[in-house]
N, C-alpha and C. Protein backbone atom coordinates (compact mmCIF):
# COMPACT_ATOMS: atom_id res chain seq x y z
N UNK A 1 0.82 -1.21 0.00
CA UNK A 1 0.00 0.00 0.00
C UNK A 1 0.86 1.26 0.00
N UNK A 2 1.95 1.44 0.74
CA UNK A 2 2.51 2.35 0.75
C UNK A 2 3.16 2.88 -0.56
N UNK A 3 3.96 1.65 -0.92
CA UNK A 3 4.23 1.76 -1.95
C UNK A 3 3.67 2.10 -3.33
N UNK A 4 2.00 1.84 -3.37
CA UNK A 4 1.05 2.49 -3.93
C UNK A 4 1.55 4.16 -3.92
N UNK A 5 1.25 4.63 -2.95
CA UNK A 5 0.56 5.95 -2.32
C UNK A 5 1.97 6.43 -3.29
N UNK A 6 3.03 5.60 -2.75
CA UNK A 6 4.26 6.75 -2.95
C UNK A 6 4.13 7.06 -5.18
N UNK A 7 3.61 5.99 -5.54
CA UNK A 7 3.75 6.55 -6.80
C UNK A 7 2.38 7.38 -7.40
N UNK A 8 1.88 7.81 -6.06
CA UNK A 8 0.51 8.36 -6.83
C UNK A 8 1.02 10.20 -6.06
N UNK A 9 2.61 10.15 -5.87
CA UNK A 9 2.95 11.04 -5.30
C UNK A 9 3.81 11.92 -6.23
N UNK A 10 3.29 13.63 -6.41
CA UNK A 10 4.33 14.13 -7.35
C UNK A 10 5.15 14.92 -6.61
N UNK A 11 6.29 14.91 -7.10
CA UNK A 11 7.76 15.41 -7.05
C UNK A 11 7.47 16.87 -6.53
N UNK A 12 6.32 17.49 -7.31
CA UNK A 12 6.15 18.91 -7.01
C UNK A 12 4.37 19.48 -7.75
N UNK A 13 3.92 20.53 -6.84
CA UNK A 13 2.71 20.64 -6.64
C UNK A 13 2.66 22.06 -7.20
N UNK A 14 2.35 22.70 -8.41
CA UNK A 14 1.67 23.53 -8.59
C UNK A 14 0.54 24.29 -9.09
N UNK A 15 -0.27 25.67 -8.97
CA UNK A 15 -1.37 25.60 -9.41
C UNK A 15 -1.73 25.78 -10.89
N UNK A 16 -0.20 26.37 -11.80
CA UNK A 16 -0.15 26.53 -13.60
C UNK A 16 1.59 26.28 -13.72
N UNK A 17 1.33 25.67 -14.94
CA UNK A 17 2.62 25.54 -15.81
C UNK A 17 3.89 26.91 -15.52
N UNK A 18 2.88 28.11 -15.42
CA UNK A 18 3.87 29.65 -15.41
C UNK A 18 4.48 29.24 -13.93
N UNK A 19 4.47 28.54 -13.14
CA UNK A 19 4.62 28.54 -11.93
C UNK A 19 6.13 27.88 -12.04
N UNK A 20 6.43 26.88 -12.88
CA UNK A 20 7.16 25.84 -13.00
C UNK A 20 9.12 27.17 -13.82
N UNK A 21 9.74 27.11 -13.09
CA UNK A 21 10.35 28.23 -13.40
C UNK A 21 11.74 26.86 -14.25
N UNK A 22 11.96 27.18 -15.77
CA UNK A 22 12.63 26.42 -16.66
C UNK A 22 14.09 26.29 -16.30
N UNK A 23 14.75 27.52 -15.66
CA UNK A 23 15.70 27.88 -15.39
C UNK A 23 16.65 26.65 -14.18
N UNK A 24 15.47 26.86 -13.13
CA UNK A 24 15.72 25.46 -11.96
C UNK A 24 15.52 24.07 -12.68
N UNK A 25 14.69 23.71 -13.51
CA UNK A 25 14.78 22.15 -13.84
C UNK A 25 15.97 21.80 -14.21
N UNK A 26 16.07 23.01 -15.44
CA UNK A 26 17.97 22.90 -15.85
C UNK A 26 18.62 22.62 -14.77
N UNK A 27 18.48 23.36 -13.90
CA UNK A 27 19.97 23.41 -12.91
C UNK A 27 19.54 22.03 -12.75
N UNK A 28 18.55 21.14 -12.65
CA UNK A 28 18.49 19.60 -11.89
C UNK A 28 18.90 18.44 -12.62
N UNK A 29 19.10 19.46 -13.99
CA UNK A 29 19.16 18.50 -15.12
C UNK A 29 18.25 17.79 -15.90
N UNK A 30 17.20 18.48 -15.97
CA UNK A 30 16.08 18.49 -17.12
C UNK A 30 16.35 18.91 -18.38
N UNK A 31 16.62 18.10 -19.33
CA UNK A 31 16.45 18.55 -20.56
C UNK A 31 14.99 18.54 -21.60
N UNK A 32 14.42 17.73 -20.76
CA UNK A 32 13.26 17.30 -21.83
C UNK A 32 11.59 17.56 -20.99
N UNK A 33 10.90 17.57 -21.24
CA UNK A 33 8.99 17.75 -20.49
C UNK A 33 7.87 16.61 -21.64
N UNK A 34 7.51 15.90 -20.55
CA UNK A 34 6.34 15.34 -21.23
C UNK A 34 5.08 16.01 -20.69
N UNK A 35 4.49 16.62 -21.34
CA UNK A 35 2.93 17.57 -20.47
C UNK A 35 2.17 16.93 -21.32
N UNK A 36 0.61 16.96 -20.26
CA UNK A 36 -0.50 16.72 -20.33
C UNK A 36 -0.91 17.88 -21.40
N UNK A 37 -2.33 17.42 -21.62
CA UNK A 37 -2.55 18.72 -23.13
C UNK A 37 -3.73 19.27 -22.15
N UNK A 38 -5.18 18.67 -21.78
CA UNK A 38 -5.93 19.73 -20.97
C UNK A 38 -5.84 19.52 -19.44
N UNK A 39 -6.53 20.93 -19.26
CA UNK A 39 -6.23 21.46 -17.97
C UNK A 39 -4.06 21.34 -17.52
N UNK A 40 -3.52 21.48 -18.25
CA UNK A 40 -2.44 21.86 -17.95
C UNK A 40 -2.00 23.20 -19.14
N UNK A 41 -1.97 22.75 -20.63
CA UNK A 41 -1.68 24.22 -21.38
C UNK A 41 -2.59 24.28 -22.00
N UNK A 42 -4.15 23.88 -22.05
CA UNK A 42 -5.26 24.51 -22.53
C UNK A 42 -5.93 24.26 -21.37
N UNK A 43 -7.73 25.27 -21.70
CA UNK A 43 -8.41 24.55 -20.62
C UNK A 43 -9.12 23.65 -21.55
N UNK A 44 -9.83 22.77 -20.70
CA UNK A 44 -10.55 21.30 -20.72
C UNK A 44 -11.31 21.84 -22.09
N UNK A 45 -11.05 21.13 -23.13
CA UNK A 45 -11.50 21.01 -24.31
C UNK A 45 -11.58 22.29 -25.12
N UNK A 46 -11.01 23.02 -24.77
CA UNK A 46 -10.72 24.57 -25.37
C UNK A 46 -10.18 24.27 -26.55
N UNK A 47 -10.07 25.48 -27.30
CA UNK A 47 -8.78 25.70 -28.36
C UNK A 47 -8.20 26.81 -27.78
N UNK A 48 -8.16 27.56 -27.00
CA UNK A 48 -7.22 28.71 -26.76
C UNK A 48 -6.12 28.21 -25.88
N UNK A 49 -5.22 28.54 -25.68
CA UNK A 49 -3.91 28.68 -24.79
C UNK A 49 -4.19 29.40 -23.57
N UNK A 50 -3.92 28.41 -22.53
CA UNK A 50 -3.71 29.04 -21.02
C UNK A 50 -3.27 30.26 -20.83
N UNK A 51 -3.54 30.86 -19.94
CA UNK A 51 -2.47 32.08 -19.42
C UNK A 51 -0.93 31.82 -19.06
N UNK A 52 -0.21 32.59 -19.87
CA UNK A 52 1.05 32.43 -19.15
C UNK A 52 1.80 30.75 -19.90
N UNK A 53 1.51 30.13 -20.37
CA UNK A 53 1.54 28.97 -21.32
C UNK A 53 2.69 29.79 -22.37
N UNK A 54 2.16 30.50 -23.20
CA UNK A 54 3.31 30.98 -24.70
C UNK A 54 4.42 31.33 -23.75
N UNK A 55 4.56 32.20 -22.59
CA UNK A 55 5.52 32.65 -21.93
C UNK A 55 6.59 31.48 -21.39
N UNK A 56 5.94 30.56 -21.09
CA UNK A 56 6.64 29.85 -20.37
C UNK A 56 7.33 28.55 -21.41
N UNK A 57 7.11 28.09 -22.19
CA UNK A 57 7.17 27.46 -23.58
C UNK A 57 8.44 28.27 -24.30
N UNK A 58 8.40 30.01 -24.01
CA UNK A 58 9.43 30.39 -24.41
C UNK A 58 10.96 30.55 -23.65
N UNK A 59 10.46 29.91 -22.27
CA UNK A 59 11.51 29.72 -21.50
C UNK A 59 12.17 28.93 -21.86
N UNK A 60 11.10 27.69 -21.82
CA UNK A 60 11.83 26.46 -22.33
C UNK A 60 12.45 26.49 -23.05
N UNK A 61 12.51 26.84 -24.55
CA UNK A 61 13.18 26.88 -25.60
C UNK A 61 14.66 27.93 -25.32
N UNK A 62 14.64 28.72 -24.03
CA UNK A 62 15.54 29.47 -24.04
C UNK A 62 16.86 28.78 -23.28
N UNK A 63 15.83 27.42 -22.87
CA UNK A 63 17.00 26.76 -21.78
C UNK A 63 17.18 25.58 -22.34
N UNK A 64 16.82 25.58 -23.29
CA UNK A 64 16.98 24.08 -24.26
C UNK A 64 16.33 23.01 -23.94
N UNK A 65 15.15 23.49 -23.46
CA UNK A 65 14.62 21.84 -22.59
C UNK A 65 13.73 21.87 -23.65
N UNK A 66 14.01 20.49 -24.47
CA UNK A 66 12.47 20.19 -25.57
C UNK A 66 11.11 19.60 -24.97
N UNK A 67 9.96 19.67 -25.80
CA UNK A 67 9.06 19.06 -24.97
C UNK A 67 7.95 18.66 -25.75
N UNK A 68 7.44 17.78 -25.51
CA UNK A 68 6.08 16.70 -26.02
C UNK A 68 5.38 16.94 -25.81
N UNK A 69 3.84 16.64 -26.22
CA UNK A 69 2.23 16.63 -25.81
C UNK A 69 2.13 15.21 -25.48
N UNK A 70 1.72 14.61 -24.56
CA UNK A 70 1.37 12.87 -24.61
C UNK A 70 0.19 13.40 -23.82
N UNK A 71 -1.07 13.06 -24.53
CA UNK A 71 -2.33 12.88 -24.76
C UNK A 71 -3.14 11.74 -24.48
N UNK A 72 -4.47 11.53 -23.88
CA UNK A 72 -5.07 10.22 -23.84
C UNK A 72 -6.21 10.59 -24.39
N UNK A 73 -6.24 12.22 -24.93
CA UNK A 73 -7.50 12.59 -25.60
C UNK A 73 -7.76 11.45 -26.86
N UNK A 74 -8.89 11.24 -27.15
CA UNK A 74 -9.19 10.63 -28.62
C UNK A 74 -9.93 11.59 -29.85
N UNK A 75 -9.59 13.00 -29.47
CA UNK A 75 -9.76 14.04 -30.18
C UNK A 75 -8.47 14.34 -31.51
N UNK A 76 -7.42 13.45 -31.61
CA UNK A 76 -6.66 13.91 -32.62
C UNK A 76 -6.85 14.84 -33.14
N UNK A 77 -7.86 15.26 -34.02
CA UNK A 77 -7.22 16.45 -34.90
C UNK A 77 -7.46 17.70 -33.85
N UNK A 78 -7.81 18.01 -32.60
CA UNK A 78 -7.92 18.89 -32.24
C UNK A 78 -6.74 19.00 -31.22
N UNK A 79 -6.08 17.80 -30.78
CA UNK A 79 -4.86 17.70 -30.12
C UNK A 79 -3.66 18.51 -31.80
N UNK A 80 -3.74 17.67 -32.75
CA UNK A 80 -2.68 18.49 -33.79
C UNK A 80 -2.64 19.96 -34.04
N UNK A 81 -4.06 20.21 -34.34
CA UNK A 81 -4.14 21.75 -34.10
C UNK A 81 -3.77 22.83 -33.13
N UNK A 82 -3.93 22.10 -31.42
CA UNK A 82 -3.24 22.57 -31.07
C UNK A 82 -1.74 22.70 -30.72
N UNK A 83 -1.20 21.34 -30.85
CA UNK A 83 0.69 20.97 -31.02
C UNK A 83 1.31 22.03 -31.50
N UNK A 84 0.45 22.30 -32.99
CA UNK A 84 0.52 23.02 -34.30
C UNK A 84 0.60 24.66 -33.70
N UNK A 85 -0.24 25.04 -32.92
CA UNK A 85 -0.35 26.25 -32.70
C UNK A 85 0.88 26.89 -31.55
N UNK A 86 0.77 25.72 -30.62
CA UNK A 86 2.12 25.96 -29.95
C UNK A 86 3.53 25.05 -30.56
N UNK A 87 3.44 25.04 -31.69
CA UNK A 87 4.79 24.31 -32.42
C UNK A 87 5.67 23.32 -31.46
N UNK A 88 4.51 22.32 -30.68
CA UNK A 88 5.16 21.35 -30.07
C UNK A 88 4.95 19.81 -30.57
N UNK A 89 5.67 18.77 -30.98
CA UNK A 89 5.33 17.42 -31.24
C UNK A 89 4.76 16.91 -29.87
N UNK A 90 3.81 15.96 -31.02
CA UNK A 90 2.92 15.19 -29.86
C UNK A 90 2.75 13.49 -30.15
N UNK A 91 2.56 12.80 -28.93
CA UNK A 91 2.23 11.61 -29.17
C UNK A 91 0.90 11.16 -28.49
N UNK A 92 -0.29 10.79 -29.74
CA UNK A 92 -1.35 10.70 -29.19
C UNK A 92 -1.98 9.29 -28.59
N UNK A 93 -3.21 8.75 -27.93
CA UNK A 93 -3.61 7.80 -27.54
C UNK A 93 -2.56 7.76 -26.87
N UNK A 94 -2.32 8.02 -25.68
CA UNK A 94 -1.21 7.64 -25.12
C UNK A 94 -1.41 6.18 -24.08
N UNK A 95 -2.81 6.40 -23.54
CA UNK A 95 -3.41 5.45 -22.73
C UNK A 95 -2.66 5.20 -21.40
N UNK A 96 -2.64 6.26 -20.75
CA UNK A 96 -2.07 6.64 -19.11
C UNK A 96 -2.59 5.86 -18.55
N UNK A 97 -2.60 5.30 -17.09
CA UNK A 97 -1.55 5.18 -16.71
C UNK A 97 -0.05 4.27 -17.21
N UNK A 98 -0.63 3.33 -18.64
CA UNK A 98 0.37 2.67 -18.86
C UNK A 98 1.98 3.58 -19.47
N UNK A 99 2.71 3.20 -19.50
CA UNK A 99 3.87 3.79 -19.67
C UNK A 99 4.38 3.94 -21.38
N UNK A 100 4.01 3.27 -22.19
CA UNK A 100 4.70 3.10 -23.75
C UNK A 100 4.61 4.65 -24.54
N UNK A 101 3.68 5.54 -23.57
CA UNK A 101 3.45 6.72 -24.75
C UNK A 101 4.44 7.58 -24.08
N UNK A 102 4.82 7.52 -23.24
CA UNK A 102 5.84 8.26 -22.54
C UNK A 102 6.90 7.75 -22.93
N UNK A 103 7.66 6.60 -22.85
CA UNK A 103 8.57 5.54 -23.34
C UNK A 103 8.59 6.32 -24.59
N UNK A 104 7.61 6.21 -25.84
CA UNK A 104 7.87 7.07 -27.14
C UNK A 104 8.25 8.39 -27.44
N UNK A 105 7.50 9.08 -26.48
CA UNK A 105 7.89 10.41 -26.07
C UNK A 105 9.44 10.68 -25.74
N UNK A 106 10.01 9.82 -24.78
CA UNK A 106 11.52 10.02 -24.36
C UNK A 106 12.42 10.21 -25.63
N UNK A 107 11.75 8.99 -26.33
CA UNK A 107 12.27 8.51 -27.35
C UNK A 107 12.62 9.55 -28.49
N UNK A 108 11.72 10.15 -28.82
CA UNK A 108 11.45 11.14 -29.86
C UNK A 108 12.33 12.28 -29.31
N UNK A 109 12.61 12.85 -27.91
CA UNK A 109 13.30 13.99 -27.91
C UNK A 109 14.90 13.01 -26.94
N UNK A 110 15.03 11.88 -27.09
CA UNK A 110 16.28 11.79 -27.01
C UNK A 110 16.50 11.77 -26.12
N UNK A 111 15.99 11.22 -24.69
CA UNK A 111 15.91 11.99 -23.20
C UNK A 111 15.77 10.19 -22.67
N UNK A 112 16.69 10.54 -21.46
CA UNK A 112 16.71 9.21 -20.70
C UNK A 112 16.02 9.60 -19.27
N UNK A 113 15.59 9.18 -18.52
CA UNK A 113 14.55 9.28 -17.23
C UNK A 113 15.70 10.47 -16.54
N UNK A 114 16.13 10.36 -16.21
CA UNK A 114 16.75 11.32 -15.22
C UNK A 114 16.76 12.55 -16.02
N UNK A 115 16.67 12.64 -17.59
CA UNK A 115 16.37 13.74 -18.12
C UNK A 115 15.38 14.29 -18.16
N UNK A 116 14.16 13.68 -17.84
CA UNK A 116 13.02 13.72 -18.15
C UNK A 116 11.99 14.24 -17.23
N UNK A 117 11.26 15.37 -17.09
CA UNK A 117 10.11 15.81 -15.90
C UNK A 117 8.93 15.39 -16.86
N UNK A 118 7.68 15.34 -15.86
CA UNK A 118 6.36 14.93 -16.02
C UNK A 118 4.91 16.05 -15.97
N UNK A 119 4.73 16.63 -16.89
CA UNK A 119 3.78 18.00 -16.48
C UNK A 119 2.58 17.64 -16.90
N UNK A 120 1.48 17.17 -15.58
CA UNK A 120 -0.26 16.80 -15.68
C UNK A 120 -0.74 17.39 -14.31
N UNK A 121 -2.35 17.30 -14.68
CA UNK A 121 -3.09 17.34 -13.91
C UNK A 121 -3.63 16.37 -12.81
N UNK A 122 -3.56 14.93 -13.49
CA UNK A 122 -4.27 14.16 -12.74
C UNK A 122 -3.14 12.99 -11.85
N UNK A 123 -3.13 12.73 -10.63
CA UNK A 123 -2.01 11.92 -9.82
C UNK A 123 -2.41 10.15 -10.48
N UNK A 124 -3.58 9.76 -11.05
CA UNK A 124 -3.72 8.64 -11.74
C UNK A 124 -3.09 8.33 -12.81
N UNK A 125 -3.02 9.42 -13.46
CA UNK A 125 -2.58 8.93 -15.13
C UNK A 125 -0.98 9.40 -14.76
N UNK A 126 -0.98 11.30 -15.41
CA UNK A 126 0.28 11.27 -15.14
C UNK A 126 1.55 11.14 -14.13
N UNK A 127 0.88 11.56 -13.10
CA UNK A 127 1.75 11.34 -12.19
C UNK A 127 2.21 9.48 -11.68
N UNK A 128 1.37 8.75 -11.96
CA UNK A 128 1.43 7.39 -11.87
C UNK A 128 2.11 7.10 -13.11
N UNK A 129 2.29 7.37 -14.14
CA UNK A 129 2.86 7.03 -15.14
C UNK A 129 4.05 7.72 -14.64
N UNK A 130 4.61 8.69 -14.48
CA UNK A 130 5.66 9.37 -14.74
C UNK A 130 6.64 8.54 -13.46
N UNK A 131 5.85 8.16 -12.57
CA UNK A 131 6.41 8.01 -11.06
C UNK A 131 7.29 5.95 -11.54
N UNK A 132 6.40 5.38 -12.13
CA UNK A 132 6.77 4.14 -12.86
C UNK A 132 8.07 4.36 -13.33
N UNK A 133 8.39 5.42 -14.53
CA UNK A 133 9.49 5.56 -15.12
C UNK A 133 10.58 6.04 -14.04
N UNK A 134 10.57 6.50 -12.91
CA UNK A 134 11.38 7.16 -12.13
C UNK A 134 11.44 8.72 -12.66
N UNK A 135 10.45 9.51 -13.24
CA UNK A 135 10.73 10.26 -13.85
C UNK A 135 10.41 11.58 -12.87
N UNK A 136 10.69 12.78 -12.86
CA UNK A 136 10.44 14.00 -12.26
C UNK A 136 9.21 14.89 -12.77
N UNK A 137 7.93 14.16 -11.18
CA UNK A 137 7.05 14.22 -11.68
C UNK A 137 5.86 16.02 -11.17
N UNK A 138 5.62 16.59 -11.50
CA UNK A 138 5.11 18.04 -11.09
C UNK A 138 3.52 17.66 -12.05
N UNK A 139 2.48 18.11 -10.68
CA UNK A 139 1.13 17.85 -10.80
C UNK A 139 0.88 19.78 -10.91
N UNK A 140 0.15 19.87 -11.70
CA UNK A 140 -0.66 21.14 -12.06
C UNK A 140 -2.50 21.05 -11.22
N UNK A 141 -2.57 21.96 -10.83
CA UNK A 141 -3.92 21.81 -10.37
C UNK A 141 -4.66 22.82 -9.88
N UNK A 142 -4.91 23.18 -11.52
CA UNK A 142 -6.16 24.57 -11.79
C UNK A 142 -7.49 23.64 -11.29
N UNK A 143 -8.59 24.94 -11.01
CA UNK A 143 -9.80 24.81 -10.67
C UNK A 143 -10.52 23.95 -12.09
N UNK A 144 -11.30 23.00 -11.53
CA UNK A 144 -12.00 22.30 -12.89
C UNK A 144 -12.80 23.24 -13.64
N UNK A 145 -13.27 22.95 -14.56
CA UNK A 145 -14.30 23.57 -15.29
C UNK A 145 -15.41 23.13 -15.35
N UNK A 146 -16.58 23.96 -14.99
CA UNK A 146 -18.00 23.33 -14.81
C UNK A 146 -18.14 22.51 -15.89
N UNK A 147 -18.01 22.59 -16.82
CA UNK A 147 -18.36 21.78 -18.28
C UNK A 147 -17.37 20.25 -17.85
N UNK A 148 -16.54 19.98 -17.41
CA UNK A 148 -16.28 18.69 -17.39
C UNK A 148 -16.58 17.66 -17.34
N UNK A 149 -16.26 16.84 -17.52
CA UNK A 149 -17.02 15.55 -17.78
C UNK A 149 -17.23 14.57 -16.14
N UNK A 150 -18.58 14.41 -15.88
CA UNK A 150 -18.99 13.79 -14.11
C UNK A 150 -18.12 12.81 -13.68
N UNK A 151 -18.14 12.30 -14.86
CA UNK A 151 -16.79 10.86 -14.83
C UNK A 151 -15.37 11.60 -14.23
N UNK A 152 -15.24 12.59 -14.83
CA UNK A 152 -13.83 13.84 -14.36
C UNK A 152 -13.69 14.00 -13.07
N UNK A 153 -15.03 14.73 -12.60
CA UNK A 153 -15.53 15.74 -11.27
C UNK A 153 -15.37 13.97 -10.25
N UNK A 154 -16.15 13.11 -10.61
CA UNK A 154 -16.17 12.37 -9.56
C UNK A 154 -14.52 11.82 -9.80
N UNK A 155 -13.34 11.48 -10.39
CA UNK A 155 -12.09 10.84 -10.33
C UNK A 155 -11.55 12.40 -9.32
N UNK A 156 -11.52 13.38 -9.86
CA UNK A 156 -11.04 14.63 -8.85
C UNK A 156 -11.48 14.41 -7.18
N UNK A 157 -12.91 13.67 -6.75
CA UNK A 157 -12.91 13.61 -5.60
C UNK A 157 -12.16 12.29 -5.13
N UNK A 158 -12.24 11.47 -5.75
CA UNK A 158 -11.02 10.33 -5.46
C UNK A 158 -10.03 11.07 -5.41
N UNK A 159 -9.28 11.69 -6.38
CA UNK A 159 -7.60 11.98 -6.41
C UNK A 159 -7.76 12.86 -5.01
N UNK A 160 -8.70 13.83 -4.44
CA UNK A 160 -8.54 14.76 -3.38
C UNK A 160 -9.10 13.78 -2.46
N UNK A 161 -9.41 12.70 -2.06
CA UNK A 161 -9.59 11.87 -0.71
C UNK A 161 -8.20 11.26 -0.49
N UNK A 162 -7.68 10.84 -1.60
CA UNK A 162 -5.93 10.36 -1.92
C UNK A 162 -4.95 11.13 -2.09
N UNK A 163 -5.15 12.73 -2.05
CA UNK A 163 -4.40 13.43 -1.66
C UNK A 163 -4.29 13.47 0.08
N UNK A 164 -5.34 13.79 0.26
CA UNK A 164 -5.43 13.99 2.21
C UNK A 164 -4.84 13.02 2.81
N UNK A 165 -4.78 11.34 2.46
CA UNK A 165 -4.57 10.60 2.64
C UNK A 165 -3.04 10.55 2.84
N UNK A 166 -2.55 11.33 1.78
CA UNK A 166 -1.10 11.15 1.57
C UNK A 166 -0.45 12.16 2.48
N UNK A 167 -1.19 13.41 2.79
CA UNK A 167 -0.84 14.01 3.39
C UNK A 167 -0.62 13.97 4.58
N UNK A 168 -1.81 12.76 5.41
CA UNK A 168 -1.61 12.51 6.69
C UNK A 168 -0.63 11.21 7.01
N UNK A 169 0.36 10.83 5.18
CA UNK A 169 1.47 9.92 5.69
C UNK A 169 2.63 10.47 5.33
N UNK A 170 2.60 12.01 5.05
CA UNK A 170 3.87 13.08 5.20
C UNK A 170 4.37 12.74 3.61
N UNK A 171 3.41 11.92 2.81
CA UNK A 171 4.10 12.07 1.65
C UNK A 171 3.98 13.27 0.61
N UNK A 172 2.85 13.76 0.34
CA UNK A 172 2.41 15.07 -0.13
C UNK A 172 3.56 16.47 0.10
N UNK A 173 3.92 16.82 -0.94
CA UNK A 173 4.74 18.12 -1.09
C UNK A 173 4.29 19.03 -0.77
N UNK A 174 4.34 20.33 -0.41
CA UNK A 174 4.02 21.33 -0.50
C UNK A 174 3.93 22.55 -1.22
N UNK A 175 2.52 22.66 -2.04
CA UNK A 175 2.69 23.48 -3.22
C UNK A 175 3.24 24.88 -3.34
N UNK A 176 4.09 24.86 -4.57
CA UNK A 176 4.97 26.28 -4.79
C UNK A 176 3.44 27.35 -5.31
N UNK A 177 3.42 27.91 -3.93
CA UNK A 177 1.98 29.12 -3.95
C UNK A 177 2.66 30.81 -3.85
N UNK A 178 2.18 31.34 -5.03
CA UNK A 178 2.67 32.46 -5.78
C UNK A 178 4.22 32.58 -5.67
N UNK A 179 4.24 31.66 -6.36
CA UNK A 179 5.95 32.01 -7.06
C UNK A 179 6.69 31.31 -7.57
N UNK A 180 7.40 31.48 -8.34
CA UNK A 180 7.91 30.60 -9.36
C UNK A 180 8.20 29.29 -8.47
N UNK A 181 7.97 28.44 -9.24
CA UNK A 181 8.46 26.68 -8.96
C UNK A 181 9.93 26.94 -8.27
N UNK A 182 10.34 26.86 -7.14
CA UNK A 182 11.99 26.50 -6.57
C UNK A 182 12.48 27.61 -6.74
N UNK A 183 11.51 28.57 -6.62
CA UNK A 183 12.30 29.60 -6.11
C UNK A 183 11.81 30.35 -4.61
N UNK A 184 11.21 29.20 -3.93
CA UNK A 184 11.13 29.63 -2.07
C UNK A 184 10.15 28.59 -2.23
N UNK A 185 10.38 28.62 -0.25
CA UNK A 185 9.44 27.25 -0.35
C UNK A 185 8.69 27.90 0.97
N UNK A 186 7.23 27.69 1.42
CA UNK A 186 6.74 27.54 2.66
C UNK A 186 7.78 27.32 4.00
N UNK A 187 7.41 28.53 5.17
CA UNK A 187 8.66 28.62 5.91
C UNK A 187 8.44 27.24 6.99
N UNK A 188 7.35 26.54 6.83
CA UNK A 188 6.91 25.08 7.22
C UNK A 188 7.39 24.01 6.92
N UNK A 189 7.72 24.44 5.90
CA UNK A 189 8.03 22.75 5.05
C UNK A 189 9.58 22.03 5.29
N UNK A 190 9.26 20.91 6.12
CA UNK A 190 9.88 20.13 6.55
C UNK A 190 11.30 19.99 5.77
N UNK A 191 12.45 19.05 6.09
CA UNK A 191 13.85 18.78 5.24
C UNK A 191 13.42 17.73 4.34
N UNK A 192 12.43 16.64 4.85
CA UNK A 192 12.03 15.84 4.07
C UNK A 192 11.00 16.57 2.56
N UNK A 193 10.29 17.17 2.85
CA UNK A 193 9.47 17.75 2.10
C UNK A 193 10.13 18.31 0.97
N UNK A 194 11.36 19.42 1.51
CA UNK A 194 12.33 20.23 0.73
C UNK A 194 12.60 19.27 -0.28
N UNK A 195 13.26 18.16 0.14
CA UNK A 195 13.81 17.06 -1.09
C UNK A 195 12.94 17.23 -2.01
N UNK A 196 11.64 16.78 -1.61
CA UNK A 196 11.02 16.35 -2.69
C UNK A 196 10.13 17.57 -3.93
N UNK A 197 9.98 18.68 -3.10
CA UNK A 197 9.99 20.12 -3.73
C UNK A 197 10.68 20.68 -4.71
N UNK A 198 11.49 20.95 -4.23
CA UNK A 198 12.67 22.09 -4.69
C UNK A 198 12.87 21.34 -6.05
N UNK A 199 13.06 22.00 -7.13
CA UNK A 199 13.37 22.02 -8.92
C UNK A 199 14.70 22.11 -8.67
């Protein structure tokens, strides 16, 4: 069981992608990002681009870290259109929690696990996938959107009964709240915690 919990555990907790500062992954030795496509750089079935998304995409590219779409949408052409719009390759049907679309993903930008961070919303798919590979895993977690799907809203109250859960076994991080990813942490947060925080 524990051992469960620990892979339904991410590396780092924030509330948008802009949060995630490109500069620190480098220093950890990130070269590469596999991200979720909604509710991390669109919202839930949108075509527009998040806030703060183009900005941060241009970090990346400034620090050389390449990066993927791995998708479990079965929307293809609206996943390409958007890849297309933010000029990122994608690998679709990925079918989270299993691992092979990520595995392809590495593949495609050349990146071995220790190179590799994990950017989603949900602690089932990606973060359980990413946590399998040993990979460096950071959960995003904007407010849902009324329009989501009940099947969605009710897995969100699972993932938040299995968050609390984790929290009352000290595994849960402490989210980077207003300010860049690893660049300060809560004047609370434990040495153990720090590890698993800090970019």
């Amino acid at each position: 069981m524990t051992e469960f919990l620990k892979l339904l555990t991410p590396s780092l907790v924030v509330k948008r992608v802009g949060d995630i500062r490109p500069s620190d992954l480098k220093a950890r030795g990130i070269s590469a990002i596999i991200t979720d496509l909604d509710n991390t750089l669109v919202p839930w079935r949108r075509y527009n681009i998040a806030e703060g998304v183009a900005e941060w995409l241009a970090e990346l590219e400034q620090e050389n870290i390449k990066i993927v779409i791995a998708s479990n949408t079965m929307h293809t052409s609206r996943l390409k259109k958007l890849a297309d719009k933010m000029n990122i390759p994608f690998v679709d049907r990925v079918r989270k929690p299993w691992v092979g679309g990520f595995i392809r993903s590495m593949e495609m930008m050349s990146a071995t696990a220790e190179q590799t961070a994990v950017v989603g919303d949900q602690i089932f798919t990606d973060v359980l996938c990413g946590n399998k590979l040993n990979l460096f895993t950071i959960l995003v977690r904007p407010p849902l959107a009324k329009e989501e799907f009940i099947s969605t809203m009710m897995l969100r109250k699972v993932e938040n009964a299995v968050i609390r859960l984790l929290r009352r076994r000290g595994f849960w991080p402490s989210e980077a709240r207003h300010t860049r990813a690893g660049s300060g942490l809560p004047s609370d947060v434990s040495e153990s915690e720090k590890t698993k925080t800090e970019v």
